[in-house]
PDB file of N, CA and C in Angstrom:
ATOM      1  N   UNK A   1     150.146 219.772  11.400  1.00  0.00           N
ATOM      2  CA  UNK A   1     149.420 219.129  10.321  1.00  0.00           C
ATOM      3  C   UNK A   1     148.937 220.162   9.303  1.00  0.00           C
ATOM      4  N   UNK A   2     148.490 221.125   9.652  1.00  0.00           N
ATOM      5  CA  UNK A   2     148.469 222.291   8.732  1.00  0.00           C
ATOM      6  C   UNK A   2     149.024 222.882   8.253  1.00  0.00           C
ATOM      7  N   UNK A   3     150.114 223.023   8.526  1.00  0.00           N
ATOM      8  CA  UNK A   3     151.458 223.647   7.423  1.00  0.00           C
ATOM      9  C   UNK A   3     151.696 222.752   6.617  1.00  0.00           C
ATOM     10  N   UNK A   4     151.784 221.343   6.427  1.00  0.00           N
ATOM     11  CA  UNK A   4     151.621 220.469   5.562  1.00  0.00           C
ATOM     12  C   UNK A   4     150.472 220.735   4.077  1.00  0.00           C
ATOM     13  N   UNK A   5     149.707 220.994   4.579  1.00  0.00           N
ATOM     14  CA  UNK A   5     148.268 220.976   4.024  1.00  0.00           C
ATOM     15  C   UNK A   5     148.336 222.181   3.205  1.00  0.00           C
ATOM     16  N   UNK A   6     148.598 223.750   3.733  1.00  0.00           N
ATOM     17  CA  UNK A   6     149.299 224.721   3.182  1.00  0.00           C
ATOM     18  C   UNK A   6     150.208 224.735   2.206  1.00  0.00           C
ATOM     19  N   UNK A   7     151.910 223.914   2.777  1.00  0.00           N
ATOM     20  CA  UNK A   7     152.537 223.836   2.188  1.00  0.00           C
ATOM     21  C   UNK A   7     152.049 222.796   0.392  1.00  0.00           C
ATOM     22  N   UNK A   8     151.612 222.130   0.500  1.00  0.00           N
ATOM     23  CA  UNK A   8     151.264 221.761  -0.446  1.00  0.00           C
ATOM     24  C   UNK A   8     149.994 221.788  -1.748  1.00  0.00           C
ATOM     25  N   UNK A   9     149.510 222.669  -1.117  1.00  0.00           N
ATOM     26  CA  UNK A   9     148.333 223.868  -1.782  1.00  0.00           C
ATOM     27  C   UNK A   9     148.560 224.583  -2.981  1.00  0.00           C
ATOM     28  N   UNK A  10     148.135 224.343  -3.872  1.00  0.00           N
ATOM     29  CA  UNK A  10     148.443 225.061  -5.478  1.00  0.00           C
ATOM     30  C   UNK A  10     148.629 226.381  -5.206  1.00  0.00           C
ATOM     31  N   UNK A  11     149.187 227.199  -5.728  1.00  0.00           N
ATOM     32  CA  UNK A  11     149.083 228.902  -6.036  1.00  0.00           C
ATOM     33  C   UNK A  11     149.589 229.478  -4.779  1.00  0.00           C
ATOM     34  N   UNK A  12     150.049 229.192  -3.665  1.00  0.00           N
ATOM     35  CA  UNK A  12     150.181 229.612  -2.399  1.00  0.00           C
ATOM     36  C   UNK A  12     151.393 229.657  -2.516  1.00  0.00           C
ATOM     37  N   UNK A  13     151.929 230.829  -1.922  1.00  0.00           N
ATOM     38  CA  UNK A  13     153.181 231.108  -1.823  1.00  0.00           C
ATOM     39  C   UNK A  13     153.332 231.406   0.246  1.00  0.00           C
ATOM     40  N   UNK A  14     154.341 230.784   0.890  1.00  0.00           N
ATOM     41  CA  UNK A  14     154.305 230.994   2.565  1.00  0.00           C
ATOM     42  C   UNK A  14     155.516 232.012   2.308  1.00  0.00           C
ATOM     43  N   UNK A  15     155.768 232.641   3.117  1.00  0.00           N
ATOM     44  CA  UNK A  15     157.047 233.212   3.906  1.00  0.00           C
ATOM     45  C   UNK A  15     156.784 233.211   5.235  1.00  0.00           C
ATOM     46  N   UNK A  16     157.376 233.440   5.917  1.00  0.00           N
ATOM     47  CA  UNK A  16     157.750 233.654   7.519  1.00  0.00           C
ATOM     48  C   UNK A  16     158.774 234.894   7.383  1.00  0.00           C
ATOM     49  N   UNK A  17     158.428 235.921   8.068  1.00  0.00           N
ATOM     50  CA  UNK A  17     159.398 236.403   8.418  1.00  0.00           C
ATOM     51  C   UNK A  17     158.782 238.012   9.353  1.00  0.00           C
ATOM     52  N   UNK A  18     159.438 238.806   9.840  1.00  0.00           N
ATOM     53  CA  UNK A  18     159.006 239.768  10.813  1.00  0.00           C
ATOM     54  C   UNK A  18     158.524 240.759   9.662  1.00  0.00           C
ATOM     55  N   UNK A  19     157.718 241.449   9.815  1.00  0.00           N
ATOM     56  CA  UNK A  19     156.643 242.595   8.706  1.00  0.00           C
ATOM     57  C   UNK A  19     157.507 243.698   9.823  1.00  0.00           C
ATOM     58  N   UNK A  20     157.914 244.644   9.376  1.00  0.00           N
ATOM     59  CA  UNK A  20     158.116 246.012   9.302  1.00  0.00           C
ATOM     60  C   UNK A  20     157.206 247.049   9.352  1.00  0.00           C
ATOM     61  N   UNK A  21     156.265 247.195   7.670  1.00  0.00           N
ATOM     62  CA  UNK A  21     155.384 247.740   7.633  1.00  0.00           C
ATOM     63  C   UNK A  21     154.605 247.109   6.680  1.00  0.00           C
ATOM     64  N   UNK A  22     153.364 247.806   6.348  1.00  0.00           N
ATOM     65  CA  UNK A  22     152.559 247.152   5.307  1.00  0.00           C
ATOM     66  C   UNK A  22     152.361 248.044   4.043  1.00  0.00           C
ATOM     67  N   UNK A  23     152.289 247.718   2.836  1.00  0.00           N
ATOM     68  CA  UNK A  23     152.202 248.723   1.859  1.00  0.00           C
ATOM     69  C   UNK A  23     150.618 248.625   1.305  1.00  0.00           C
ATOM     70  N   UNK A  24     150.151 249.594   1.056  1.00  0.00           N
ATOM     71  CA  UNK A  24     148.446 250.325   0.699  1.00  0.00           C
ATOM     72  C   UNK A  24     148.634 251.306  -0.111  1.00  0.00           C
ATOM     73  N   UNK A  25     147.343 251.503  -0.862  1.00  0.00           N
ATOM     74  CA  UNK A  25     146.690 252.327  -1.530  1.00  0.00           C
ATOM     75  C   UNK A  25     145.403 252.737  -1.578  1.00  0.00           C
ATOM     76  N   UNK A  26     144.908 253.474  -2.157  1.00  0.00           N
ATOM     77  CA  UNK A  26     143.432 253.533  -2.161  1.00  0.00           C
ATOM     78  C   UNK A  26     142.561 253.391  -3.429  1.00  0.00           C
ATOM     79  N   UNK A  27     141.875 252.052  -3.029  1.00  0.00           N
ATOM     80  CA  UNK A  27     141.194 251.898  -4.380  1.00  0.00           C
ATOM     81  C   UNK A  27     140.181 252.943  -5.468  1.00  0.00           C
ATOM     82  N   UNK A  28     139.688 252.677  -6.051  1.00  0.00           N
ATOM     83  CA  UNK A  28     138.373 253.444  -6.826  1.00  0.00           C
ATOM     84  C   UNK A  28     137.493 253.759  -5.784  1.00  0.00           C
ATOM     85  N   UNK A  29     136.920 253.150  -5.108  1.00  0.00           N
ATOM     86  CA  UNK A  29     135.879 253.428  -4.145  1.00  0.00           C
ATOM     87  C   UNK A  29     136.376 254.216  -2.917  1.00  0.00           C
ATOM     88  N   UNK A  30     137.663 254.533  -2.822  1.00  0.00           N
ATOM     89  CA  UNK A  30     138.366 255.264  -1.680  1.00  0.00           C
ATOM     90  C   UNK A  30     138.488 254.544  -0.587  1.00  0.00           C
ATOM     91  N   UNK A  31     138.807 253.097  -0.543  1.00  0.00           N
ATOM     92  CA  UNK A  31     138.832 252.069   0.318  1.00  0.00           C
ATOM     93  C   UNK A  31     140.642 252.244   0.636  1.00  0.00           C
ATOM     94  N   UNK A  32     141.187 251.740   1.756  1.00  0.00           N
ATOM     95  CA  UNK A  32     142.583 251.554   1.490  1.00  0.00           C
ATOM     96  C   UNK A  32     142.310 250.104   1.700  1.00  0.00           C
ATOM     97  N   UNK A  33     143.566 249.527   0.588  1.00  0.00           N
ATOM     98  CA  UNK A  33     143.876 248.354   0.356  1.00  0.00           C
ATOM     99  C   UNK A  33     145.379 247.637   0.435  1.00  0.00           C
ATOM    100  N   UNK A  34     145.224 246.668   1.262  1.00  0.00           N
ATOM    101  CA  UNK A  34     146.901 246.644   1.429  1.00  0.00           C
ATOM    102  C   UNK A  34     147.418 245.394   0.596  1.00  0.00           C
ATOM    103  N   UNK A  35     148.434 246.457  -0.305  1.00  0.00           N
ATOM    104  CA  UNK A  35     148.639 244.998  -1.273  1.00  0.00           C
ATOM    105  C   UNK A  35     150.051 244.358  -0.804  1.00  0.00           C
ATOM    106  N   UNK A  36     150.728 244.362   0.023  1.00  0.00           N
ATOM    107  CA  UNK A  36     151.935 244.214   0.037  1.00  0.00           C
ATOM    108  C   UNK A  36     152.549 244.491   1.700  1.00  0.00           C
ATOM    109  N   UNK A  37     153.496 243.337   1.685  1.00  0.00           N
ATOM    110  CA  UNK A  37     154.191 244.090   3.346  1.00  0.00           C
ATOM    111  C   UNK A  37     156.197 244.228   2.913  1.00  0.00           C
ATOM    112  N   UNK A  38     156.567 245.076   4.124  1.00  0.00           N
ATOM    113  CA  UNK A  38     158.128 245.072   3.993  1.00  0.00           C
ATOM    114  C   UNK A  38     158.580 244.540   5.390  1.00  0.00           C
ATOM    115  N   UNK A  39     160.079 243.665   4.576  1.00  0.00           N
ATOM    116  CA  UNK A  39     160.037 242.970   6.122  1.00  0.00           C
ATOM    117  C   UNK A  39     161.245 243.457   7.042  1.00  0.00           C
ATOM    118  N   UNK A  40     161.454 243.353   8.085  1.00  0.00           N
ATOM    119  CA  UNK A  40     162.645 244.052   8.685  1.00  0.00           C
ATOM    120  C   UNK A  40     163.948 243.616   7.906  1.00  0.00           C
ATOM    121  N   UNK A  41     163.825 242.971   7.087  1.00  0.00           N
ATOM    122  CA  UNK A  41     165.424 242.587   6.270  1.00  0.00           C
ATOM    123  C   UNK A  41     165.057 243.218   5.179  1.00  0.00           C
ATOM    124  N   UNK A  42     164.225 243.777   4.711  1.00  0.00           N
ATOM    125  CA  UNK A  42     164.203 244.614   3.407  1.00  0.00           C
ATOM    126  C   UNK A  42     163.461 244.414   2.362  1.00  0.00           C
ATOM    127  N   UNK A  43     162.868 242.952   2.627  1.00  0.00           N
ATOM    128  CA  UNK A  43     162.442 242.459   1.282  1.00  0.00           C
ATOM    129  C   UNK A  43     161.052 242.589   1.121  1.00  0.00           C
ATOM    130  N   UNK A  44     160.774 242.885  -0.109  1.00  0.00           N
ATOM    131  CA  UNK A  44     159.313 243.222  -0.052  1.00  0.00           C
ATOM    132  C   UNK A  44     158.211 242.649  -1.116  1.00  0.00           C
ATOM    133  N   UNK A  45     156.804 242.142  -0.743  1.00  0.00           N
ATOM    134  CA  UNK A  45     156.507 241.113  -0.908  1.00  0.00           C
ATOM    135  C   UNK A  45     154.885 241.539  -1.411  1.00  0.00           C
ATOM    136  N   UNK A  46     154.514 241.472  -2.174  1.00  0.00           N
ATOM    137  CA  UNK A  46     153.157 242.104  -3.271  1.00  0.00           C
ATOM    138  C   UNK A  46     152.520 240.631  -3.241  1.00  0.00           C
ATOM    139  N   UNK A  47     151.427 241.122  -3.174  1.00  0.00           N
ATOM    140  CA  UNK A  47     150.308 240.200  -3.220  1.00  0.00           C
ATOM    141  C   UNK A  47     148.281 240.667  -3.111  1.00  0.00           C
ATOM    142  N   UNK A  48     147.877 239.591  -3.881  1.00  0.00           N
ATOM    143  CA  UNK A  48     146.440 240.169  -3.850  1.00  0.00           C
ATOM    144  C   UNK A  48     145.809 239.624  -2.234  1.00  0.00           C
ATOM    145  N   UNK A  49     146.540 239.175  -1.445  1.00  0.00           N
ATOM    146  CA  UNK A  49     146.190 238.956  -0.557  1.00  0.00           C
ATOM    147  C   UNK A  49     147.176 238.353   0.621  1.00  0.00           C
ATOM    148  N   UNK A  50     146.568 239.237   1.768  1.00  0.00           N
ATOM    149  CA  UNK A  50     147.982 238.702   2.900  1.00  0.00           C
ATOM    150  C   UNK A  50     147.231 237.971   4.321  1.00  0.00           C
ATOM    151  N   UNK A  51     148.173 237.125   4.727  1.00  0.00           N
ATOM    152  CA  UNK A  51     147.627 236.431   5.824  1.00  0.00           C
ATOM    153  C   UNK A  51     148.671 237.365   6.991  1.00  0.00           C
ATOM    154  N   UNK A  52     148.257 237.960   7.382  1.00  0.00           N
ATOM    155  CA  UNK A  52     149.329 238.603   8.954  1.00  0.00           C
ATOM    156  C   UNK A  52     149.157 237.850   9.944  1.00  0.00           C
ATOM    157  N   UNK A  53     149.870 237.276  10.643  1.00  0.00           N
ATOM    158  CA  UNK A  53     149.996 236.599  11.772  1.00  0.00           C
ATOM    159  C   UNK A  53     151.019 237.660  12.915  1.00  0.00           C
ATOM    160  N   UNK A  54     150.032 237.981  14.035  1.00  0.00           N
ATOM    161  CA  UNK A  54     150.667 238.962  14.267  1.00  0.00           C
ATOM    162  C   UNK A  54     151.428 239.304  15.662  1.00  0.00           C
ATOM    163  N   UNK A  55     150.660 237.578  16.636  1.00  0.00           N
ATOM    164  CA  UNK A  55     151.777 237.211  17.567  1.00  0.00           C
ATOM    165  C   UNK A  55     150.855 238.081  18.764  1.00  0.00           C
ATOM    166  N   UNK A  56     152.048 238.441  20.102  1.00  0.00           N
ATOM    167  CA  UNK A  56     151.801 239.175  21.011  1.00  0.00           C
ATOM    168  C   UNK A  56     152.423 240.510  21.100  1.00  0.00           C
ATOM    169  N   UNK A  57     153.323 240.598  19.888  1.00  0.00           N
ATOM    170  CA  UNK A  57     154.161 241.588  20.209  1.00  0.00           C
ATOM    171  C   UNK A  57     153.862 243.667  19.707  1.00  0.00           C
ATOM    172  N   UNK A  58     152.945 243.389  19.196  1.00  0.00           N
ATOM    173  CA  UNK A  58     152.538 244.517  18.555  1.00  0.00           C
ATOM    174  C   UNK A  58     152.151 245.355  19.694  1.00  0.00           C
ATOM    175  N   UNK A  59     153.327 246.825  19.224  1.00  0.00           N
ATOM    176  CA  UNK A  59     153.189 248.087  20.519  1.00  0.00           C
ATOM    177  C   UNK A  59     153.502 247.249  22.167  1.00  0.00           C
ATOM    178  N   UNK A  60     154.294 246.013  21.774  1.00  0.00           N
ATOM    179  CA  UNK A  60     154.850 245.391  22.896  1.00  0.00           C
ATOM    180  C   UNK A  60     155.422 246.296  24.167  1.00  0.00           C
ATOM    181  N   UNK A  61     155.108 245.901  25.261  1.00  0.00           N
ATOM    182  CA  UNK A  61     155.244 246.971  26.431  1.00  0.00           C
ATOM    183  C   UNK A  61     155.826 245.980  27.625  1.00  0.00           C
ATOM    184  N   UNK A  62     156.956 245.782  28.028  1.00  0.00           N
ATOM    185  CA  UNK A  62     157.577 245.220  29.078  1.00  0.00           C
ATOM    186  C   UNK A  62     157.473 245.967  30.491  1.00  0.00           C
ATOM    187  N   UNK A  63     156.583 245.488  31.696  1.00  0.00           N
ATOM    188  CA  UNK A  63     157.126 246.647  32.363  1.00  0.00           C
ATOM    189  C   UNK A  63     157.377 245.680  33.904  1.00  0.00           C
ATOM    190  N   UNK A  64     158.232 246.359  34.312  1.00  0.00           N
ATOM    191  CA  UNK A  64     159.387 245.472  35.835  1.00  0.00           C
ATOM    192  C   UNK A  64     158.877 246.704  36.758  1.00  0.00           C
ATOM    193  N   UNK A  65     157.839 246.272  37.987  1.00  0.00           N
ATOM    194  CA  UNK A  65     157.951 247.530  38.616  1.00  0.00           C
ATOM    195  C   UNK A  65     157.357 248.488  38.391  1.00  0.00           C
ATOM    196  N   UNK A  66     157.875 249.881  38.300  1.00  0.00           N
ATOM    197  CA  UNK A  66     157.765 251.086  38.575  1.00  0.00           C
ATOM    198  C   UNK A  66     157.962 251.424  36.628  1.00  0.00           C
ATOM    199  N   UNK A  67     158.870 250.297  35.895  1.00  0.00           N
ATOM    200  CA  UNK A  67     159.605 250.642  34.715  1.00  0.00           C
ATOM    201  C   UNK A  67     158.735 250.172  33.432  1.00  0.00           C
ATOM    202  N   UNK A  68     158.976 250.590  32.842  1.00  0.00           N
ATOM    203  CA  UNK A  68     157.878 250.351  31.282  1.00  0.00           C
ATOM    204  C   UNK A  68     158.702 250.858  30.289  1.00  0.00           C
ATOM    205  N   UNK A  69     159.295 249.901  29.208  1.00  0.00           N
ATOM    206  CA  UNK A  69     159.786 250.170  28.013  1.00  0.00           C
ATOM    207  C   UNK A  69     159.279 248.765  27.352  1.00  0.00           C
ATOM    208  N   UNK A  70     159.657 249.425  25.608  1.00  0.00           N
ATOM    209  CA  UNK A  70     159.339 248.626  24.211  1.00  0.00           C
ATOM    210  C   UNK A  70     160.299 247.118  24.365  1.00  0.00           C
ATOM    211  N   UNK A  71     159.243 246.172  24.033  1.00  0.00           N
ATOM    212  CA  UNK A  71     159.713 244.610  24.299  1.00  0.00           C
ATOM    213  C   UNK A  71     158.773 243.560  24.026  1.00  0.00           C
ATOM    214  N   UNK A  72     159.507 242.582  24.319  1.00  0.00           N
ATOM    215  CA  UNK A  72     158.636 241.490  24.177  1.00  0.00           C
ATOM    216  C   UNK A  72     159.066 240.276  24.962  1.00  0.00           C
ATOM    217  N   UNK A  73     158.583 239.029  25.167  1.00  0.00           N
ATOM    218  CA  UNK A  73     158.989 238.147  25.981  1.00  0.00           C
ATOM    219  C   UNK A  73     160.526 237.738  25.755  1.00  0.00           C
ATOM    220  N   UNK A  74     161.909 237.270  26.438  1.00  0.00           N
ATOM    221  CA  UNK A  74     162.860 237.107  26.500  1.00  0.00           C
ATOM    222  C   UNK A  74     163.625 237.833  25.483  1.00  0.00           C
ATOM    223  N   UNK A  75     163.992 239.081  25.702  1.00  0.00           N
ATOM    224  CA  UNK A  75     164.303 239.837  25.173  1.00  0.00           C
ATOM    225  C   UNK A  75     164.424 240.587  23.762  1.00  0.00           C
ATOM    226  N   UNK A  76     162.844 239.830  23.532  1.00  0.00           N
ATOM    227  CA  UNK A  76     162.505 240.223  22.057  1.00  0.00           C
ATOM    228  C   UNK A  76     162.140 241.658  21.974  1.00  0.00           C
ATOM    229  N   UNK A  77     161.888 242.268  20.605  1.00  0.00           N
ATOM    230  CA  UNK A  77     161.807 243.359  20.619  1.00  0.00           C
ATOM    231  C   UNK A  77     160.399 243.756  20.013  1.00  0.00           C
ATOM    232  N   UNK A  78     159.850 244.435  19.968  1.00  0.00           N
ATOM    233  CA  UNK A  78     158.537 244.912  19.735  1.00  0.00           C
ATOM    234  C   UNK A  78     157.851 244.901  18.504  1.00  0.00           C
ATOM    235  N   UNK A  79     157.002 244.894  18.080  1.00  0.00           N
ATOM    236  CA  UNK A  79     156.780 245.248  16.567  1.00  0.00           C
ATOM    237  C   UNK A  79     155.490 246.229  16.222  1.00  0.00           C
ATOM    238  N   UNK A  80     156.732 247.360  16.555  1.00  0.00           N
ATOM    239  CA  UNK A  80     156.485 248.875  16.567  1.00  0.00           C
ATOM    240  C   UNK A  80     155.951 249.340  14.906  1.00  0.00           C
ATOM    241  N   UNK A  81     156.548 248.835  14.109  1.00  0.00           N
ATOM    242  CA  UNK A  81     156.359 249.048  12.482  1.00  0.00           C
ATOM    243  C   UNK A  81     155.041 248.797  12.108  1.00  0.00           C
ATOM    244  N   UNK A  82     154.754 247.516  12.434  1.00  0.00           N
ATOM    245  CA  UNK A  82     153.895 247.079  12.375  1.00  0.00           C
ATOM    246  C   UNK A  82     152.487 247.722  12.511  1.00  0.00           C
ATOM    247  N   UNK A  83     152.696 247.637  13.980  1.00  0.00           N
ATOM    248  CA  UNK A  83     151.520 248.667  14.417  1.00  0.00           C
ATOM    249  C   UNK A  83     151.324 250.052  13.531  1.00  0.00           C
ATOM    250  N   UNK A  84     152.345 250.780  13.845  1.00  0.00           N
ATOM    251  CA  UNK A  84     152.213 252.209  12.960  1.00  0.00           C
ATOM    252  C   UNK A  84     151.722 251.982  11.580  1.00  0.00           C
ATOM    253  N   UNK A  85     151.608 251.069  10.863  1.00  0.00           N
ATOM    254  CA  UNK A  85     151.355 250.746   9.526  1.00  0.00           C
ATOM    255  C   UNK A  85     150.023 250.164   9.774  1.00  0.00           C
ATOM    256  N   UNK A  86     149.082 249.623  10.691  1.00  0.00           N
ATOM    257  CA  UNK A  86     148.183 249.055  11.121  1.00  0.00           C
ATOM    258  C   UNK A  86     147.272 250.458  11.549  1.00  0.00           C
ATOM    259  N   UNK A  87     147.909 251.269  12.318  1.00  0.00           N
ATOM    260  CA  UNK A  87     146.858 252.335  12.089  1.00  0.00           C
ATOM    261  C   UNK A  87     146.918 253.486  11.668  1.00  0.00           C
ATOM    262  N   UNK A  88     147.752 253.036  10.890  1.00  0.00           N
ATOM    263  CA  UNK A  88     147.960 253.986   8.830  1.00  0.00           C
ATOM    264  C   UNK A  88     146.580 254.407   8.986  1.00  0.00           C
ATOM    265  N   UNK A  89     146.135 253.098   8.675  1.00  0.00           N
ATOM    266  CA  UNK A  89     145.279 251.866   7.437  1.00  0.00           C
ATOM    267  C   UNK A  89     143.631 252.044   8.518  1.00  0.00           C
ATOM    268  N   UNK A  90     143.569 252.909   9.661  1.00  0.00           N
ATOM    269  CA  UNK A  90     142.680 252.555  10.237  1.00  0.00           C
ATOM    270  C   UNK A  90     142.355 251.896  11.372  1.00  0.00           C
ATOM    271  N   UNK A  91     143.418 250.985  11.360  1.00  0.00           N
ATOM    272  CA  UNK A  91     142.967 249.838  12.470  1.00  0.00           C
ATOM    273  C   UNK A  91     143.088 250.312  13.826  1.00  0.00           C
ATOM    274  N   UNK A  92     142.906 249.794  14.973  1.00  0.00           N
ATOM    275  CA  UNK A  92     143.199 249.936  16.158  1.00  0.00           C
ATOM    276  C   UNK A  92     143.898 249.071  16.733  1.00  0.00           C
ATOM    277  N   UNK A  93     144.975 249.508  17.429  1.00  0.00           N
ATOM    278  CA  UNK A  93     145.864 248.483  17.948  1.00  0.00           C
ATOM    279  C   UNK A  93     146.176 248.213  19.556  1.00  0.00           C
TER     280      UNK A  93
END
């Protein structure tokens, strides 16, 4: 019911798609500000404001056992970019 509600919202632009990394700068006040993300297909997407939805997979860690490598549930893959661009910027992941 809410993607409805979204989708039909003046000025709003949606995409879906996997973020790579995020693009920043640093404002006047020496803040970093992220105006923009890139997505694993290349395309890249500016805005005064981003909604990240960011799932389970960030610094995703599969481990069987004794074994531990980069993953995610049914043989998804991690979103390694992500993260690294997340604590560019500060954050903790």
């Amino acid at each position: 019911a809410m993607k409805f509600v979204l989708e039909g919202q003046k000025n709003l632009e949606l995409k879906q798609a996997t973020v790579a990394r995020l693009l920043s700068q640093t404002n006047e006040q020496g803040r970093t500000v992220v105006t923009g993300v890139v997505t694993t297909s290349g395309w890249q997407y500016e805005a005064n404001a981003i909604i990240l939805t960011t799932g389970t997979f960030i610094n995703g860690r599969l481990v069987v056992g004794e074994k531990t490598q980069p993953g995610g549930r049914a043989g998804e893959g991690p979103a390694l970019g992500i993260s690294d661009s997340l604590r560019a910027i500060g954050l903790e992941v």
